[in-house]
Protein backbone atom coordinates (compact mmCIF):
# COMPACT_ATOMS: atom_id res chain seq x y z
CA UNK A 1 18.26 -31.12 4.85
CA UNK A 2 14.70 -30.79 3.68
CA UNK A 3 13.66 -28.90 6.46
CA UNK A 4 16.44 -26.13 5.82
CA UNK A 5 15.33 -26.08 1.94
CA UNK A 6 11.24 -25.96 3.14
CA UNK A 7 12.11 -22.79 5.44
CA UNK A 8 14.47 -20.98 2.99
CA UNK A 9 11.33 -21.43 0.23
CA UNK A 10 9.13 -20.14 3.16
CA UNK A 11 11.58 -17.22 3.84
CA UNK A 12 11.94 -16.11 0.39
CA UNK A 13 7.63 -16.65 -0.56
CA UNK A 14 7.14 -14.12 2.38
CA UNK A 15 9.42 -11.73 1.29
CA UNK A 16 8.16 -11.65 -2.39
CA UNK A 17 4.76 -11.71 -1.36
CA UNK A 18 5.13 -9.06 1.02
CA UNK A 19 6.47 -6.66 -1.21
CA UNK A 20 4.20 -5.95 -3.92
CA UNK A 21 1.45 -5.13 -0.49
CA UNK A 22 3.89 -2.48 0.72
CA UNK A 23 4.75 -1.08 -3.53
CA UNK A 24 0.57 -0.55 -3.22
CA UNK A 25 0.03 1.42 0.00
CA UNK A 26 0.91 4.89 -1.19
CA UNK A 27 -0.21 7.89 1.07
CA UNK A 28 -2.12 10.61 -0.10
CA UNK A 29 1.22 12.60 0.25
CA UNK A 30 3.36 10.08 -1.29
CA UNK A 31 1.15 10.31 -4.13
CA UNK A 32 0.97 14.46 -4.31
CA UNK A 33 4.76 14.31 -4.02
CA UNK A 34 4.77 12.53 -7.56
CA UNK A 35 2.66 14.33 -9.19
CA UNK A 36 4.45 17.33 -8.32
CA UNK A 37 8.14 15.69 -9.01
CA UNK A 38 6.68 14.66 -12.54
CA UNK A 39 5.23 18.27 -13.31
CA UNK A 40 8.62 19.72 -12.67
CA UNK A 41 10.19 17.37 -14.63
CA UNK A 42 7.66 17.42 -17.60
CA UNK A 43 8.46 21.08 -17.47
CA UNK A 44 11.78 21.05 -17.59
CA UNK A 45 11.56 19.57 -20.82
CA UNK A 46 9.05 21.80 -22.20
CA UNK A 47 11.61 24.50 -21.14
CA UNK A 48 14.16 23.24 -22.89
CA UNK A 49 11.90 22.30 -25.68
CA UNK A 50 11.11 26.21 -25.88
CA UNK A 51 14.39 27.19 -26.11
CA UNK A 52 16.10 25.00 -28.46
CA UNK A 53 14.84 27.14 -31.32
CA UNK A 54 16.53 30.58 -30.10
CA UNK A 55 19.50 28.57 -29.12
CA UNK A 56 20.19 27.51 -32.62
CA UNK A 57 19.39 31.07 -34.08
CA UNK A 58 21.94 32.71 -31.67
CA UNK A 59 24.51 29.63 -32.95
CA UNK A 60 23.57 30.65 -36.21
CA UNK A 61 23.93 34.52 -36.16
CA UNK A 62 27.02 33.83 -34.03
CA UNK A 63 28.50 31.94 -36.45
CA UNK A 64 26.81 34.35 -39.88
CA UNK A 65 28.80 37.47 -37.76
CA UNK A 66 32.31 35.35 -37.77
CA UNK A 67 32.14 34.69 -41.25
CA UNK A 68 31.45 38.48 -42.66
């Protein structure tokens, strides 16, 4: 009984510790990749950001032309 509860704990300390080795190796083009994923995605938002503004003046002028 012990040994089956040693070489679980054994099992399970090897596969936590080898994890956070294989999170930290990152290739060069693993890493690029990233940076390029965030970029689009940071500006995405700054596109939508941008256009927010116009958005609500064409709601509002839609809405100013409905009422006259």
């Amino acid at each position: 009984m012990k040994r089956i509860a040693v070489l679980t704990l054994l099992v399970a300390l090897s596969v936590a510790w080898s994890m956070p080795a294989k999170a930290q190796r990152m290739s060069v083009a693993e890493g690029a990749r990233q940076s390029r994923k965030a970029d689009k995605k940071q500006q995405k938002a700054m596109k939508k950001y941008e256009k927010a503004p116009r958005k609500a003046d064409k709601k509002a002028n839609h809405r100013a032309k409905r009422t006259s």
